[in-house]
C-alpha atoms as a PDB file:
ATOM      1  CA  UNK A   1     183.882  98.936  75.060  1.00  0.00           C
ATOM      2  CA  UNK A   2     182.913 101.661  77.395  1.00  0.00           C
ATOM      3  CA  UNK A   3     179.234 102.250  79.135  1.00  0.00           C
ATOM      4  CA  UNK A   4     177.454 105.198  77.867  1.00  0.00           C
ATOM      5  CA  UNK A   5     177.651 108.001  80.300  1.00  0.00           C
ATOM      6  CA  UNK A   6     174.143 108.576  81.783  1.00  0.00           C
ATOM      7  CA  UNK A   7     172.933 111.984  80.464  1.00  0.00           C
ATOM      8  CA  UNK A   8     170.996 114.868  82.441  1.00  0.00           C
ATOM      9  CA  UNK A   9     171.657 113.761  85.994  1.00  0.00           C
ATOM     10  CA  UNK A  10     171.561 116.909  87.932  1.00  0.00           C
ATOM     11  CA  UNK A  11     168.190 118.130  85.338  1.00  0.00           C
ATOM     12  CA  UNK A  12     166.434 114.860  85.965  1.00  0.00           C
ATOM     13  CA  UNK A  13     167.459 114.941  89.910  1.00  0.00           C
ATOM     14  CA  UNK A  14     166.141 118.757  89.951  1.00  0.00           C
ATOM     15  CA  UNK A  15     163.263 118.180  88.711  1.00  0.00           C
ATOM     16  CA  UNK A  16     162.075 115.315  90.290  1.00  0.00           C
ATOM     17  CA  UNK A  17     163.221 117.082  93.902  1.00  0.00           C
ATOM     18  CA  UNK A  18     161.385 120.064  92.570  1.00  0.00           C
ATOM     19  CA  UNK A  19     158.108 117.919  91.952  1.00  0.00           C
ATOM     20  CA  UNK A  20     158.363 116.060  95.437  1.00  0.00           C
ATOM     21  CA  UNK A  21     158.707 119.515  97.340  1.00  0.00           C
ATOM     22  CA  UNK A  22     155.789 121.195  95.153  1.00  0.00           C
ATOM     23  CA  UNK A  23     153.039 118.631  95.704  1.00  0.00           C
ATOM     24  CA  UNK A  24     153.623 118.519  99.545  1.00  0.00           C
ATOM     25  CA  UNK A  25     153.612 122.228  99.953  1.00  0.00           C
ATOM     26  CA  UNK A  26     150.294 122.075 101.683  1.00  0.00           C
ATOM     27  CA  UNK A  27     148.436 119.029 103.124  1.00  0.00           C
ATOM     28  CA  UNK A  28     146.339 116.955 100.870  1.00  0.00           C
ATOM     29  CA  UNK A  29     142.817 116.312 101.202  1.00  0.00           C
ATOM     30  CA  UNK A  30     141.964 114.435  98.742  1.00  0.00           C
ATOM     31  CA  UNK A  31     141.333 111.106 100.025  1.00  0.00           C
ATOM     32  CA  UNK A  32     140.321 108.031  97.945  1.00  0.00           C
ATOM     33  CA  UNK A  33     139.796 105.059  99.529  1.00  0.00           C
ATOM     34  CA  UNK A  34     141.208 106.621 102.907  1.00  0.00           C
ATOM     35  CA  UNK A  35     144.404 107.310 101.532  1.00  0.00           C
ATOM     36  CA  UNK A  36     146.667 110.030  99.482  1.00  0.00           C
ATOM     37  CA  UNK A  37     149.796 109.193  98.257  1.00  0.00           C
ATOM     38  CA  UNK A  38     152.471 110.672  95.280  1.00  0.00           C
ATOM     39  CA  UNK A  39     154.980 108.099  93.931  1.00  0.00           C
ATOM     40  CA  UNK A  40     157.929 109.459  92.892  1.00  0.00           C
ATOM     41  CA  UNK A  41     158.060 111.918  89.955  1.00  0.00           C
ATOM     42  CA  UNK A  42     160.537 110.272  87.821  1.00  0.00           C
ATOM     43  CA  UNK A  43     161.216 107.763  84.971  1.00  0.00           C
ATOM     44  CA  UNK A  44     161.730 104.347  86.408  1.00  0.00           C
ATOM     45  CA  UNK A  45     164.796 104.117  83.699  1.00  0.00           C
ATOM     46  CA  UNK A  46     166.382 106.777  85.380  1.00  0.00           C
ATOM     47  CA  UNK A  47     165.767 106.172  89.184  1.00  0.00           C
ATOM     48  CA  UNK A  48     166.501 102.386  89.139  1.00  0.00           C
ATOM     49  CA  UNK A  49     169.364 102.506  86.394  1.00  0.00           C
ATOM     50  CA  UNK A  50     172.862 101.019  87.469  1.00  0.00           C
ATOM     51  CA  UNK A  51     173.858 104.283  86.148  1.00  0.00           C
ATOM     52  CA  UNK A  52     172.639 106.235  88.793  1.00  0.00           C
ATOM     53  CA  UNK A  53     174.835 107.210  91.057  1.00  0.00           C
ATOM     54  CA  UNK A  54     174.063 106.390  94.844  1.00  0.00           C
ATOM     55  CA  UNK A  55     174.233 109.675  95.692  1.00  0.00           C
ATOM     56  CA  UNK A  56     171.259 111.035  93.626  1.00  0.00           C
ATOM     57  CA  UNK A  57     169.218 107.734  95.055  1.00  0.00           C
ATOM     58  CA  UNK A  58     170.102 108.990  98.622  1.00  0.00           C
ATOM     59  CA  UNK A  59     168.757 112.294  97.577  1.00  0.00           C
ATOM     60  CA  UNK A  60     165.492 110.765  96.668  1.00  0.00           C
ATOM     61  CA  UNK A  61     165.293 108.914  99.902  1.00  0.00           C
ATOM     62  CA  UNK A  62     166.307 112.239 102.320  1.00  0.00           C
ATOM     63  CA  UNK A  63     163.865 114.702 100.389  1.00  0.00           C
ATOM     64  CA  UNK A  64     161.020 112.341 100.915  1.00  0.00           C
ATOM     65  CA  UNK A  65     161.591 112.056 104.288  1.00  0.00           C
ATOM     66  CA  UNK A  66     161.899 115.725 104.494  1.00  0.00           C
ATOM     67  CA  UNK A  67     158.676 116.346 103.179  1.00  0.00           C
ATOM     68  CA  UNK A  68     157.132 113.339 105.119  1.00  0.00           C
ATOM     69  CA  UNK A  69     158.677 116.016 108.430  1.00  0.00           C
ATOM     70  CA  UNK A  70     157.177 118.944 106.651  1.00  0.00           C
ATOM     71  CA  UNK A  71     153.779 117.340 105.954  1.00  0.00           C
ATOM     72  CA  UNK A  72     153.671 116.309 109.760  1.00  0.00           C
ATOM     73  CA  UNK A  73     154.617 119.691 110.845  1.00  0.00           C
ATOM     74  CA  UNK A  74     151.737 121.253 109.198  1.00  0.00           C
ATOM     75  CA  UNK A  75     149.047 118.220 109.693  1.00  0.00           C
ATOM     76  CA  UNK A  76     145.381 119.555 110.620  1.00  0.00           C
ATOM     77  CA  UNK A  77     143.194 118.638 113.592  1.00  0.00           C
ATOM     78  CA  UNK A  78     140.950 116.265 111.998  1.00  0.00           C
ATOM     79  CA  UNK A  79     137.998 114.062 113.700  1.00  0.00           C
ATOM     80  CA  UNK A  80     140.322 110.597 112.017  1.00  0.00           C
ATOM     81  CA  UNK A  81     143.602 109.947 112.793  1.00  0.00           C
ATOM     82  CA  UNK A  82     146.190 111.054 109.772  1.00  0.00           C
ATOM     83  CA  UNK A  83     149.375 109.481 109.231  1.00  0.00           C
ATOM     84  CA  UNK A  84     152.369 110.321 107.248  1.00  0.00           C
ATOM     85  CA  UNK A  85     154.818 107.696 106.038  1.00  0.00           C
ATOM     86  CA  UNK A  86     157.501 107.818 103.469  1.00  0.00           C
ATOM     87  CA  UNK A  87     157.290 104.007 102.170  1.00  0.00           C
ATOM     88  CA  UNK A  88     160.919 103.641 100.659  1.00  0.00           C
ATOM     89  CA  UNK A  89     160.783 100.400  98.491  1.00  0.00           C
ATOM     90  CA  UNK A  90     164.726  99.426  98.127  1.00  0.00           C
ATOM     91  CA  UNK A  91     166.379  98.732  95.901  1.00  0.00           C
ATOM     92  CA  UNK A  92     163.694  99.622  93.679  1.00  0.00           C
ATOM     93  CA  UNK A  93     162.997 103.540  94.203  1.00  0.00           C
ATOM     94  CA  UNK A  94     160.703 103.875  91.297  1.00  0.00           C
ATOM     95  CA  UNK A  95     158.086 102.037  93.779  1.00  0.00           C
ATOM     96  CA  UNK A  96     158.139 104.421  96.529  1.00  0.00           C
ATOM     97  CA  UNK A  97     155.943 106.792  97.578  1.00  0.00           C
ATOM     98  CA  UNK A  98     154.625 109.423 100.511  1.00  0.00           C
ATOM     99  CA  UNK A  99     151.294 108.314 101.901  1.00  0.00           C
ATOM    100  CA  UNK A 100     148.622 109.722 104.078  1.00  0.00           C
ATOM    101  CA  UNK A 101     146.356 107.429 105.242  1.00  0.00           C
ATOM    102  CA  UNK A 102     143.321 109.071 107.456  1.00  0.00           C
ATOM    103  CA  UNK A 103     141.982 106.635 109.946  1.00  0.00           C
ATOM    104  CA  UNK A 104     143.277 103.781 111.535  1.00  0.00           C
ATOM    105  CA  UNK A 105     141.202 101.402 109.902  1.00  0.00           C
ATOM    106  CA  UNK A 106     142.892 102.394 106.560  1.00  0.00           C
ATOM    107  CA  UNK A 107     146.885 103.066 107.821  1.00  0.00           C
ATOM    108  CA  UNK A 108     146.309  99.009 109.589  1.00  0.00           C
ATOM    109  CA  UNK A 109     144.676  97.315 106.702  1.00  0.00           C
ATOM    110  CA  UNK A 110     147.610  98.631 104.703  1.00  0.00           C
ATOM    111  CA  UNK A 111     149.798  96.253 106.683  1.00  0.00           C
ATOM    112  CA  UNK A 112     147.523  93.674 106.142  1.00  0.00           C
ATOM    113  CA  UNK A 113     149.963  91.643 103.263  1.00  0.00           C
ATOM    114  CA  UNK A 114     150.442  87.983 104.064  1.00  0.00           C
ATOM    115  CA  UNK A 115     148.547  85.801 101.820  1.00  0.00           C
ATOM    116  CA  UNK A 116     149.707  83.490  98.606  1.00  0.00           C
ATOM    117  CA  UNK A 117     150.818  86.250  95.991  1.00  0.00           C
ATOM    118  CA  UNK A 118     152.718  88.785  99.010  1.00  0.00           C
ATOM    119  CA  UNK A 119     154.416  88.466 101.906  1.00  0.00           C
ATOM    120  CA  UNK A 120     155.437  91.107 104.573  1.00  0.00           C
ATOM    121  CA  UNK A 121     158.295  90.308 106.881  1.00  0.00           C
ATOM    122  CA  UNK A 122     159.271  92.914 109.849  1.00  0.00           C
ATOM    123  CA  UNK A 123     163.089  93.020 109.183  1.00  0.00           C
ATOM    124  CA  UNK A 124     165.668  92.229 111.962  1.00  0.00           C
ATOM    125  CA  UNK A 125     166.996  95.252 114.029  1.00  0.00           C
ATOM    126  CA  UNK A 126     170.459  94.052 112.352  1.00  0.00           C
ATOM    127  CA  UNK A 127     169.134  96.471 109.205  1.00  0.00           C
ATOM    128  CA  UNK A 128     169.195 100.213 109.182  1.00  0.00           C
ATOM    129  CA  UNK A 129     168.587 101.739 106.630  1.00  0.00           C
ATOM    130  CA  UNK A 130     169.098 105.091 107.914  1.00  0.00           C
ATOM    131  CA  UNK A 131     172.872 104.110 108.768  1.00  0.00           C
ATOM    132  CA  UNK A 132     173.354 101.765 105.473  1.00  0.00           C
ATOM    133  CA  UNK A 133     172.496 105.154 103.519  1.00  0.00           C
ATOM    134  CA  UNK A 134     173.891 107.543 105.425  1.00  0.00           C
ATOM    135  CA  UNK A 135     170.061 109.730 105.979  1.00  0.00           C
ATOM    136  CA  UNK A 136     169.137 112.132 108.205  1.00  0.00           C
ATOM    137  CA  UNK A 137     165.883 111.020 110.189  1.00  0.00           C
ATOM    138  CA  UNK A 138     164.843 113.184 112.786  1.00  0.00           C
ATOM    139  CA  UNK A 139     163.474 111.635 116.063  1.00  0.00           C
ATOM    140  CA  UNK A 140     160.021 112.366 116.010  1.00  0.00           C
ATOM    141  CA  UNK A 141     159.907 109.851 112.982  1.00  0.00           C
ATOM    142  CA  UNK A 142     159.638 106.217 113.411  1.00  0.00           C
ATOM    143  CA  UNK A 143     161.504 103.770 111.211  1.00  0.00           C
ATOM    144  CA  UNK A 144     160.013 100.201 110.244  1.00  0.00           C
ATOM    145  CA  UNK A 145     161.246  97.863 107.731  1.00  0.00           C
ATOM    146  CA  UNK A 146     159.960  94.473 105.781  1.00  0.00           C
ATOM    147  CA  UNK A 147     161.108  92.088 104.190  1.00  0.00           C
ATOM    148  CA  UNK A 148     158.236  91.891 100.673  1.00  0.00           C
ATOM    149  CA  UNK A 149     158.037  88.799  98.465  1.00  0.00           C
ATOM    150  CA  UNK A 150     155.567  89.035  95.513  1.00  0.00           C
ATOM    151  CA  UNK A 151     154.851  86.030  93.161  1.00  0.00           C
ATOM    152  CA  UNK A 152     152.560  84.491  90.770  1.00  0.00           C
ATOM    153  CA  UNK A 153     152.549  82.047  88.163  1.00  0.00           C
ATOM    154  CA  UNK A 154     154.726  84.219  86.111  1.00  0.00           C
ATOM    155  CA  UNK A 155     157.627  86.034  88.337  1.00  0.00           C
ATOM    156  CA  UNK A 156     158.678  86.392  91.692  1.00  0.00           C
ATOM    157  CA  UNK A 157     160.476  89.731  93.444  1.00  0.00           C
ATOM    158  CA  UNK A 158     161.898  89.811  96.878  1.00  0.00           C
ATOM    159  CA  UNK A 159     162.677  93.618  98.079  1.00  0.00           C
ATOM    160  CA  UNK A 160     162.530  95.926 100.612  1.00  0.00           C
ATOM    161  CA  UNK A 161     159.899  98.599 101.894  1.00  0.00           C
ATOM    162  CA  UNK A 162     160.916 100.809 104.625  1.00  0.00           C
ATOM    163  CA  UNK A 163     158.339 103.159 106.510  1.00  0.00           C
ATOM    164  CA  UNK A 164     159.477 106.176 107.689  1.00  0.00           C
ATOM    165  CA  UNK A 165     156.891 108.805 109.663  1.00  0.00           C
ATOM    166  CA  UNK A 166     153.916 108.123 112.107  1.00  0.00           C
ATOM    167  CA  UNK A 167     154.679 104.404 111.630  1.00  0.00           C
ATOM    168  CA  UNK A 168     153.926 103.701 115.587  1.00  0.00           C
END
């Protein structure tokens, strides 16, 4: 018996690119809790499927980091520090997100994830996930990556989530 064929890949990919590019046209300013952030535009079905090709995944991955660039490009003198990361949650996509975080008090509190339910791990240098997906990161933009495991007393996930921007 043969898979279905997953239907409306380029009008699903379109879109959501379209969506990614169209909120980050200007620089937010609408803080809450000392943050912004847009996850990504798309049906978790679609982004996470088996079905979708790697290709369309990369896609995701390069236009976010794009716009993380563009937002940085055009960031305003402000009186807080503002940061802009890409946080890339692999495998699963659907989880990711581009965050601003004004002030330092919010970006390092973010970071703040070790107790009993989740657990950040800086990965080794061994991982790159620039070179495992084959994405263009320019060199102004910092690359960190951790290990995340998140349990209770009903599941457990181990994943990735890679920061990509003014991670310094």
């Amino acid at each position: 018996m043969r898979e279905k064929k997953a239907r409306g890949l380029k009008r699903k990919t379109n879109s959501m690119i379209k969506q990614i590019e169209e909120e980050t046209i200007e620089f937010p300013t609408d803080y809450y809790r000392g943050y912004w952030h847009l996850h990504l535009p798309v049906d978790e079905a679609f982004i996470d499927s088996n079905k979708t090709p790697i290709g369309i995944k990369r896609l995701c991955m390069q236009t976010m980091i794009n716009q993380v660039e563009h937002l940085i490009s055009i960031k305003p003198k402000y009186d807080e520090t503002l940061r802009v990361v890409a946080a890339i949650d692999w495998p699963r996509l659907f989880n990711s997100q581009i965050i601003v975080f004004k002030g330092e008090e919010h970006y390092k509190g973010f970071f703040d994830r070790n107790n009993e339910h989740q657990k950040w791990t800086l990965l080794s240098d061994e991982r790159d996930l620039k070179r495992e997906m084959g994405l263009s990161v320019p060199s102004n933009l910092q690359i960190t990556g951790f290990n995340e495991q998140i349990s209770d007393e009903d599941s457990y996930h181990e994943g990735e989530i890679w920061f990509i921007g003014d991670v310094r």
